[in-house]
C-alpha atoms as a PDB file:
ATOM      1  CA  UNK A   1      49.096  99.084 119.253  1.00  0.00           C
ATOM      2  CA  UNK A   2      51.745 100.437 121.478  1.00  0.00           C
ATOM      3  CA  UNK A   3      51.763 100.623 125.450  1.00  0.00           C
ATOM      4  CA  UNK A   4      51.455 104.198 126.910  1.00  0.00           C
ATOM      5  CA  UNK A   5      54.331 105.076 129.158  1.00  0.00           C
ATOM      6  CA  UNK A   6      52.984 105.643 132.443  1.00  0.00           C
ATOM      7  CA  UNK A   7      53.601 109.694 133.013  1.00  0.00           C
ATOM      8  CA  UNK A   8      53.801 109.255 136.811  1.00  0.00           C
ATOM      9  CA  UNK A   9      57.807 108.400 137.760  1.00  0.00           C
ATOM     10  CA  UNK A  10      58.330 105.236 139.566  1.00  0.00           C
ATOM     11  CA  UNK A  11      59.049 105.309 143.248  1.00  0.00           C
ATOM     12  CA  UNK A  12      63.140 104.649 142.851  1.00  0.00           C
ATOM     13  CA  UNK A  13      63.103 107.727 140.585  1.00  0.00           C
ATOM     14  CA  UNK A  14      61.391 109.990 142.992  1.00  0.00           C
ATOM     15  CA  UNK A  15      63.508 108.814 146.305  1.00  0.00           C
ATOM     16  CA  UNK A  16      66.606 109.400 143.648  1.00  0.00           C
ATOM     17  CA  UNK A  17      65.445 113.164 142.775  1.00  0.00           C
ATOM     18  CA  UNK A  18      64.411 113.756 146.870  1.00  0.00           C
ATOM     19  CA  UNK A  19      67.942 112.446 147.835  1.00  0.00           C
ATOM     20  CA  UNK A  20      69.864 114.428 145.174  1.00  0.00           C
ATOM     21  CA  UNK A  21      68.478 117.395 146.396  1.00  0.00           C
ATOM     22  CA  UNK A  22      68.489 116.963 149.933  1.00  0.00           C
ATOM     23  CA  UNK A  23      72.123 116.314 149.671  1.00  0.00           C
ATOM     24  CA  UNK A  24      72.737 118.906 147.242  1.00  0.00           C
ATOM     25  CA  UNK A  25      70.364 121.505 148.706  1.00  0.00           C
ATOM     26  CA  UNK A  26      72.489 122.691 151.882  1.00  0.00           C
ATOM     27  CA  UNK A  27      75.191 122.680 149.678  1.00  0.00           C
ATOM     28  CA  UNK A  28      74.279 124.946 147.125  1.00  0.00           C
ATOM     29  CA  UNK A  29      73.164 127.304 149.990  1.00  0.00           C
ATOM     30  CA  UNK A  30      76.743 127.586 151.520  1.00  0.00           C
ATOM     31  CA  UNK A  31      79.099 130.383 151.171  1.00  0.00           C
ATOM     32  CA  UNK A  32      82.344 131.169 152.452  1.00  0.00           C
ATOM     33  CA  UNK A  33      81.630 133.030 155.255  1.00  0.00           C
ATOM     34  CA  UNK A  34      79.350 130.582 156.542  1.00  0.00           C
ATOM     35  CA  UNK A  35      81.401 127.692 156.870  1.00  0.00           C
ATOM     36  CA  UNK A  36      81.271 126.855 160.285  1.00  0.00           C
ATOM     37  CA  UNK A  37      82.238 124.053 162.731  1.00  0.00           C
ATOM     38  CA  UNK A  38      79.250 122.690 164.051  1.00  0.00           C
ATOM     39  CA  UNK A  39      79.300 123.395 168.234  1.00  0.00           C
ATOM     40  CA  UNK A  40      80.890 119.979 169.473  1.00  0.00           C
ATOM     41  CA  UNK A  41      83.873 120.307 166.906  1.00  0.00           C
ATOM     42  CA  UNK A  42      84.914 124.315 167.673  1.00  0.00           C
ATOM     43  CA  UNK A  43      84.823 123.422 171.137  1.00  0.00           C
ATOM     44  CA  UNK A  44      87.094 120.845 171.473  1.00  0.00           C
ATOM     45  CA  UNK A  45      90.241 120.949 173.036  1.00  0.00           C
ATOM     46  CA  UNK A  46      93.414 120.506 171.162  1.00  0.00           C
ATOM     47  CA  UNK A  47      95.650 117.406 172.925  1.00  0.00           C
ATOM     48  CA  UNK A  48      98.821 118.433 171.052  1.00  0.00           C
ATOM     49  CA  UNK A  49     100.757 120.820 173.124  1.00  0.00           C
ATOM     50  CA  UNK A  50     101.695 123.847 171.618  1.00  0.00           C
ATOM     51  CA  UNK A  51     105.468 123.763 171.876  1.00  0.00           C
ATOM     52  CA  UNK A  52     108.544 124.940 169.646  1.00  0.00           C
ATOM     53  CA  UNK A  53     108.623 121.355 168.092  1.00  0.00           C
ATOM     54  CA  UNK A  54     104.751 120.504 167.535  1.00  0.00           C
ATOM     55  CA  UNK A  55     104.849 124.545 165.792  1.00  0.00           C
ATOM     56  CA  UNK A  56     107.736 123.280 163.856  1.00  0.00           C
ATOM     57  CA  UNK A  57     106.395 120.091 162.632  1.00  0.00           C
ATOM     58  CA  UNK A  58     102.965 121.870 161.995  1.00  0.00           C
ATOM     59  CA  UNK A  59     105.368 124.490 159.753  1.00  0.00           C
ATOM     60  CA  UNK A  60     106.768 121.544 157.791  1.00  0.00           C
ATOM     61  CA  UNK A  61     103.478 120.148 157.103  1.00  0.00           C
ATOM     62  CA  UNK A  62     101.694 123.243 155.874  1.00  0.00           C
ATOM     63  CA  UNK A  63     104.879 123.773 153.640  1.00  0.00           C
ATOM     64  CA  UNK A  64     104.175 120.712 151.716  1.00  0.00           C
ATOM     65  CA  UNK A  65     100.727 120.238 151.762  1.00  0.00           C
ATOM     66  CA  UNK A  66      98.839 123.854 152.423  1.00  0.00           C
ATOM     67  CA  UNK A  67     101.424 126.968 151.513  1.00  0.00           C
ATOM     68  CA  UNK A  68     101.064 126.170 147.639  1.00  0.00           C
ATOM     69  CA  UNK A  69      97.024 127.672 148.290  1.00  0.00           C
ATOM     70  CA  UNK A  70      96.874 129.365 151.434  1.00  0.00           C
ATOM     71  CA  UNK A  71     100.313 131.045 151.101  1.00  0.00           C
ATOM     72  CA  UNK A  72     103.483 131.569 153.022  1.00  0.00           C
ATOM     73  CA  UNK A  73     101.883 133.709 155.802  1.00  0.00           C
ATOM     74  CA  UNK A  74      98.147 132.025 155.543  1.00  0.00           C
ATOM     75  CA  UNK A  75      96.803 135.088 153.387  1.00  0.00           C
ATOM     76  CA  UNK A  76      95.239 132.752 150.673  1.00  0.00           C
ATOM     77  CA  UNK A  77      97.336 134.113 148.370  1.00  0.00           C
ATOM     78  CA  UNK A  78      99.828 130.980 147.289  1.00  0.00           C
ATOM     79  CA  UNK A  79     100.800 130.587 143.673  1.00  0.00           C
ATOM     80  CA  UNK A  80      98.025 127.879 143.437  1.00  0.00           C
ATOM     81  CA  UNK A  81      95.186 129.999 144.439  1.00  0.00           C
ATOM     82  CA  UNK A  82      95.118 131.808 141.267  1.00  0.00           C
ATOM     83  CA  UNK A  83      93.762 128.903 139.659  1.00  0.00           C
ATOM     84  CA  UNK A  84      91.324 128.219 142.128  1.00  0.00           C
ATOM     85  CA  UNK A  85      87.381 129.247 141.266  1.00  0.00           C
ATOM     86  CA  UNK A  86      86.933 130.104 145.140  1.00  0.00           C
ATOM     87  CA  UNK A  87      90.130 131.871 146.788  1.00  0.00           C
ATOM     88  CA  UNK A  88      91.361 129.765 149.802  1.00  0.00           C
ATOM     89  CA  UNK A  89      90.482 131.011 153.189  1.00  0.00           C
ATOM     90  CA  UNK A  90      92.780 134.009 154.837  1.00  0.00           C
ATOM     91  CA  UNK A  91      94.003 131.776 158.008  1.00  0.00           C
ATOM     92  CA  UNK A  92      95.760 134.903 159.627  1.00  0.00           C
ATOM     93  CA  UNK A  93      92.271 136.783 159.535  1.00  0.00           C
ATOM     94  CA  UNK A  94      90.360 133.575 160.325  1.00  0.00           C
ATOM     95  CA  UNK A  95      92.701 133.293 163.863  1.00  0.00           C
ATOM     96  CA  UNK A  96      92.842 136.796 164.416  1.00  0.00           C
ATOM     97  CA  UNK A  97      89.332 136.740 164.616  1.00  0.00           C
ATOM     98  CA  UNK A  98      89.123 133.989 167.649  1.00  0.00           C
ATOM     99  CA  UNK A  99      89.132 130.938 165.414  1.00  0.00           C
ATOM    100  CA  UNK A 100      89.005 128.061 167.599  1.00  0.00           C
ATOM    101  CA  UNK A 101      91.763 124.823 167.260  1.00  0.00           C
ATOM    102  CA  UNK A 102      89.097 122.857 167.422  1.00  0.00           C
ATOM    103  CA  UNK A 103      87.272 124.479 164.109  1.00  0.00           C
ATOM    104  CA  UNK A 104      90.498 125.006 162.681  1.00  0.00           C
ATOM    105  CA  UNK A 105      91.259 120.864 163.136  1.00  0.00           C
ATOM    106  CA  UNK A 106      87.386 120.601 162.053  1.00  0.00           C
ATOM    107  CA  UNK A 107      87.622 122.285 158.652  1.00  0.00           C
ATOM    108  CA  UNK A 108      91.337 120.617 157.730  1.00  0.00           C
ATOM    109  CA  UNK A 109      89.685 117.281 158.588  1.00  0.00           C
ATOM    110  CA  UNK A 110      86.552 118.213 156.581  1.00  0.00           C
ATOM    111  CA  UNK A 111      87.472 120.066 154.011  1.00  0.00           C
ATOM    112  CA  UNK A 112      84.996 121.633 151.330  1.00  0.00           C
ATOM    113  CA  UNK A 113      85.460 122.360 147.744  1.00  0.00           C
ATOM    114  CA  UNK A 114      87.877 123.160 146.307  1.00  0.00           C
ATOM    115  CA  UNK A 115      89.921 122.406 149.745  1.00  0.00           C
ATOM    116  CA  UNK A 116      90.141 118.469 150.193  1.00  0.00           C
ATOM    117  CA  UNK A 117      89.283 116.657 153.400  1.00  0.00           C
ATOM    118  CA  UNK A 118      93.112 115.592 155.160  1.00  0.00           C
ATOM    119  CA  UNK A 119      91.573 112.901 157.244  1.00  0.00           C
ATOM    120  CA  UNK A 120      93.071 110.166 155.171  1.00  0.00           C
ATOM    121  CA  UNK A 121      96.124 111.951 154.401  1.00  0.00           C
ATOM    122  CA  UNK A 122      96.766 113.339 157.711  1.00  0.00           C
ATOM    123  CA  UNK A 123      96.883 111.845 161.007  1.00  0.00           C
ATOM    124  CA  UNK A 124      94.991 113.366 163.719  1.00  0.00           C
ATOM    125  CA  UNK A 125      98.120 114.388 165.507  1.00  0.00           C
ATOM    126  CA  UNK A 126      99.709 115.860 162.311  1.00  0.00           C
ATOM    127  CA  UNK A 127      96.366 117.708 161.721  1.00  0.00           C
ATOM    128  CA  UNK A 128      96.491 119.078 165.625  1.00  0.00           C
ATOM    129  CA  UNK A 129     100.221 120.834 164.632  1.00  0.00           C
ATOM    130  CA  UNK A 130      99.184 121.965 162.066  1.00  0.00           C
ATOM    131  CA  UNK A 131      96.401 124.006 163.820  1.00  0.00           C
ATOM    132  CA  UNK A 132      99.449 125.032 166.195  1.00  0.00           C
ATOM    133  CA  UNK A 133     101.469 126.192 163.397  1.00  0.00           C
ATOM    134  CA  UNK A 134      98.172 128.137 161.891  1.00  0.00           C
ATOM    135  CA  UNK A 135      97.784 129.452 165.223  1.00  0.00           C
ATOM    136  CA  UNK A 136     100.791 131.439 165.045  1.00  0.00           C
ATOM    137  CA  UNK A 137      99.976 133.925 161.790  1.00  0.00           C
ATOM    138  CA  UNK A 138      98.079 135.394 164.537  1.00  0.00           C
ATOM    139  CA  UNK A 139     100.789 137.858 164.861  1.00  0.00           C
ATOM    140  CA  UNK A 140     101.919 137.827 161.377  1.00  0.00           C
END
């Protein structure tokens, strides 16, 4: 005679299921436009000072690592987007708007699909020019 499998799932399986979905849950909720830096992050102040050669060192940086996506003027419209399920953010609109450097350093640190996280690529200062190069499609 054979053993019945118990129909109720042990207790590892259930915390497993609970965690996937609390994890996965917020994220499946997301959408572009709601992306945003939670209160503490938009509000801090960038240290870097915005001068010709922290805007010029920004500019090199988003050439190599941010232009192929988010395009020469910060449109979204780079030669890689086209491949991308979800269209990169339009950083002129985003500063126009009133985006913060501290959200803008927020989301490059972060990052979120299909953008990756440049905390361990980046250094903070390196991160901080690059908001002050994004900062200047403003009046682009």
């Amino acid at each position: 005679m054979r053993k019945s499998r118990n129909p109720v799932p042990s207790c590892s399986k259930i915390l497993i299921v609970l965690t996937v979905f609390s994890i996965s849950g917020p994220l499946l909720g997301q959408s572009g436009s709601d992306w945003k830096a939670p209160p503490s992050a938009a509000n801090r102040p960038n240290p870097v000072p915005v001068t010709a050669n922290t805007i010029a060192l920004g500019q090199k940086l988003y050439v190599g690592n941010c232009m192929t996506c988010h395009g020469p003027s910060g449109k979204g419209d780079g030669p890689g987007a086209a491949a991308l399920e979800k269209r990169p953010a339009d950083l002129a609109a985003r500063v126009k708007a009133g985006a913060t450097d501290g959200e803008l350093f927020w989301k490059i640190t972060e990052g979120r699909s299909p953008m990756i996280s440049w905390r361990g690529q980046l250094s903070d200062t390196q991160r901080w020019e690059l908001v002050n190069y994004i900062k200047t499609f403003a009046g682009k």
